[in-house]
C-alpha atoms as a PDB file:
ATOM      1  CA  UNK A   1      84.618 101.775 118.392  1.00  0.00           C
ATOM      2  CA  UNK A   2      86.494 103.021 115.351  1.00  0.00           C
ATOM      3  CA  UNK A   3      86.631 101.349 112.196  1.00  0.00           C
ATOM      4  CA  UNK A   4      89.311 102.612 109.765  1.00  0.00           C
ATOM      5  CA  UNK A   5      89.039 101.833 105.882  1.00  0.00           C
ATOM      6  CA  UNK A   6      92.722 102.447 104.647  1.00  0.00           C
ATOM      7  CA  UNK A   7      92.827 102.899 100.737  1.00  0.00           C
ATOM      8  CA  UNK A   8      93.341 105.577  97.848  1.00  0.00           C
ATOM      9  CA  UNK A   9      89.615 104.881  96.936  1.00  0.00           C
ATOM     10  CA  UNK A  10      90.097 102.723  94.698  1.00  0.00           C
ATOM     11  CA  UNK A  11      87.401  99.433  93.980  1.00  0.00           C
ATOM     12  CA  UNK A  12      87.998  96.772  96.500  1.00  0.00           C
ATOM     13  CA  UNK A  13      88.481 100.134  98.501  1.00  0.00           C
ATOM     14  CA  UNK A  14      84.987 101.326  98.206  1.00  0.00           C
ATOM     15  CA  UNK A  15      84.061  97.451  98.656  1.00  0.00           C
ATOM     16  CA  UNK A  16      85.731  97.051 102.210  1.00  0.00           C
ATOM     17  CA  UNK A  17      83.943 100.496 103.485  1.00  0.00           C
ATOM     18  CA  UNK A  18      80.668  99.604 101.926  1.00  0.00           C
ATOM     19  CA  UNK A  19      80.893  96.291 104.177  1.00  0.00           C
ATOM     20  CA  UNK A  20      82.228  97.792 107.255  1.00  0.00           C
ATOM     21  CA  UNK A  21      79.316  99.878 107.498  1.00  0.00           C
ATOM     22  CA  UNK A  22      76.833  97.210 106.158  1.00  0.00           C
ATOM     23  CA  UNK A  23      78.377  94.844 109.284  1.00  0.00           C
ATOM     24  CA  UNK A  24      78.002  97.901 112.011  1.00  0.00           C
ATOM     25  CA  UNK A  25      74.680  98.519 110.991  1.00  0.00           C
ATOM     26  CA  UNK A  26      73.303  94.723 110.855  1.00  0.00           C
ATOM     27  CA  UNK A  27      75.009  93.940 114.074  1.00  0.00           C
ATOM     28  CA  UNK A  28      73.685  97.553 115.342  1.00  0.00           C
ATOM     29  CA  UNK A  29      77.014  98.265 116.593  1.00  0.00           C
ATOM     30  CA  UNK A  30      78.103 101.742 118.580  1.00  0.00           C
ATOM     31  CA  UNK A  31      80.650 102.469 115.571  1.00  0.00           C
ATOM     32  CA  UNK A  32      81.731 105.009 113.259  1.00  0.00           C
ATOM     33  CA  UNK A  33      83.114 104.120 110.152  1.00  0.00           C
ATOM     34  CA  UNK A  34      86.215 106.344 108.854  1.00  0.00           C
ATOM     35  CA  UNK A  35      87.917 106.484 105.372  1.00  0.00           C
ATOM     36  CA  UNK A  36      91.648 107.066 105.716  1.00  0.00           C
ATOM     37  CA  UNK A  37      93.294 108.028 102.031  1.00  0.00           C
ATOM     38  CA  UNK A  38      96.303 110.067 103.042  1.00  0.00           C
ATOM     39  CA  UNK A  39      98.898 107.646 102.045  1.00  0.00           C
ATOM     40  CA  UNK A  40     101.273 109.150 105.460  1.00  0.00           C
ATOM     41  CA  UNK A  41      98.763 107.975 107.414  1.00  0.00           C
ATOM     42  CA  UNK A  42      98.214 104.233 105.697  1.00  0.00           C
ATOM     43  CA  UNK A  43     102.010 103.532 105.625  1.00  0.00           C
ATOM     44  CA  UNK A  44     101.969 104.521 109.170  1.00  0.00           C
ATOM     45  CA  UNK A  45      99.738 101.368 110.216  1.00  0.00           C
ATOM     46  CA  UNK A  46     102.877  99.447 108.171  1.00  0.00           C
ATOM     47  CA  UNK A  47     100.427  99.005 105.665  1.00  0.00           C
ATOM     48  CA  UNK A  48     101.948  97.897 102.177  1.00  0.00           C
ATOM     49  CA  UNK A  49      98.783  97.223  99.996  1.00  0.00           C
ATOM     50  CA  UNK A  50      95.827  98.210 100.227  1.00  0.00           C
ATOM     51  CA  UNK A  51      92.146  97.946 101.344  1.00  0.00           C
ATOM     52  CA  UNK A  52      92.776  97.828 104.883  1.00  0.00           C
ATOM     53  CA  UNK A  53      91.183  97.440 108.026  1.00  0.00           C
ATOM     54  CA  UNK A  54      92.167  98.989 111.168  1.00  0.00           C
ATOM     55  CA  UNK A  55      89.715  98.267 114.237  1.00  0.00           C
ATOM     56  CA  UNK A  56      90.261 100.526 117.423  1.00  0.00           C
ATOM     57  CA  UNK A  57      93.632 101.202 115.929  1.00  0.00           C
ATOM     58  CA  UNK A  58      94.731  97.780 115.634  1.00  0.00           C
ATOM     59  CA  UNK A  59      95.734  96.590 111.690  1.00  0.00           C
ATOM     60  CA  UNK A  60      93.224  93.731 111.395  1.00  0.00           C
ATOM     61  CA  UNK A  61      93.571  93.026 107.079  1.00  0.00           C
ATOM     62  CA  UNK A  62      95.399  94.300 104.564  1.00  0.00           C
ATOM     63  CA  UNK A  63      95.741  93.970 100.631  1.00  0.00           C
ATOM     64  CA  UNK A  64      92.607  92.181 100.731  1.00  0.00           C
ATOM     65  CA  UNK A  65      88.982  92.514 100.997  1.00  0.00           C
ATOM     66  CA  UNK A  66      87.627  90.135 103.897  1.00  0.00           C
ATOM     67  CA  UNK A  67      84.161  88.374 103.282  1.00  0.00           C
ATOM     68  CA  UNK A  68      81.219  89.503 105.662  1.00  0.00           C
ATOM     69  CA  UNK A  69      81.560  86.258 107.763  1.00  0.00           C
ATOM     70  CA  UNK A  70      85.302  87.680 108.697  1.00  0.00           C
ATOM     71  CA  UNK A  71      83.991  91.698 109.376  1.00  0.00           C
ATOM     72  CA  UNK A  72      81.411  90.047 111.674  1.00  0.00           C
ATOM     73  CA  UNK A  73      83.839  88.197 113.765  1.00  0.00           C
ATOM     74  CA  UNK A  74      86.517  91.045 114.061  1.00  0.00           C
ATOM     75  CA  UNK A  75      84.003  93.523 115.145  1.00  0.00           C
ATOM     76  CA  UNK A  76      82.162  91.086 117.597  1.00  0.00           C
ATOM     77  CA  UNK A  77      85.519  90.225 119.239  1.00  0.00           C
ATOM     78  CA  UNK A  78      86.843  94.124 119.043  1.00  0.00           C
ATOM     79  CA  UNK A  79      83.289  95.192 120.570  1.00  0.00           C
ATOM     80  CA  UNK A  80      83.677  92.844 123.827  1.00  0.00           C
END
């Protein structure tokens, strides 16, 4: 599995990443977690507003940071 983190690096940013890989490593998921910055590459998910999350190259949140509760269920339902 591949977990995207769209954003320039700014806060909420840094704050999406940080729980990406805090939710692959409690659920001990086979994932890597990648930071995507280029801003070509972000508007080509369609993404407006940033953080995002992209999960196995499908746009799962944008312009917002999702709480834990939300990671965990996109990545349990992505890793099945």
């Amino acid at each position: 599995m591949v977990i995207k983190v769209l954003g320039s690096g700014c806060a909420n940013c840094q704050k999406l990443e940080a729980l990406a890989a805090k939710v692959v490593s409690d659920l001990g998921l086979d994932a890597d977690v990648v930071k995507v910055t280029d801003i070509g590459q972000i508007m080509a998910y369609g993404v407006m507003s940033t953080p995002a999350l992209v999960i196995d190259e499908e746009l799962k949140v944008a312009g917002r940071v999702p709480t834990y509760d939300e990671v965990v269920a996109l990545l349990q339902r992505s890793a099945h």
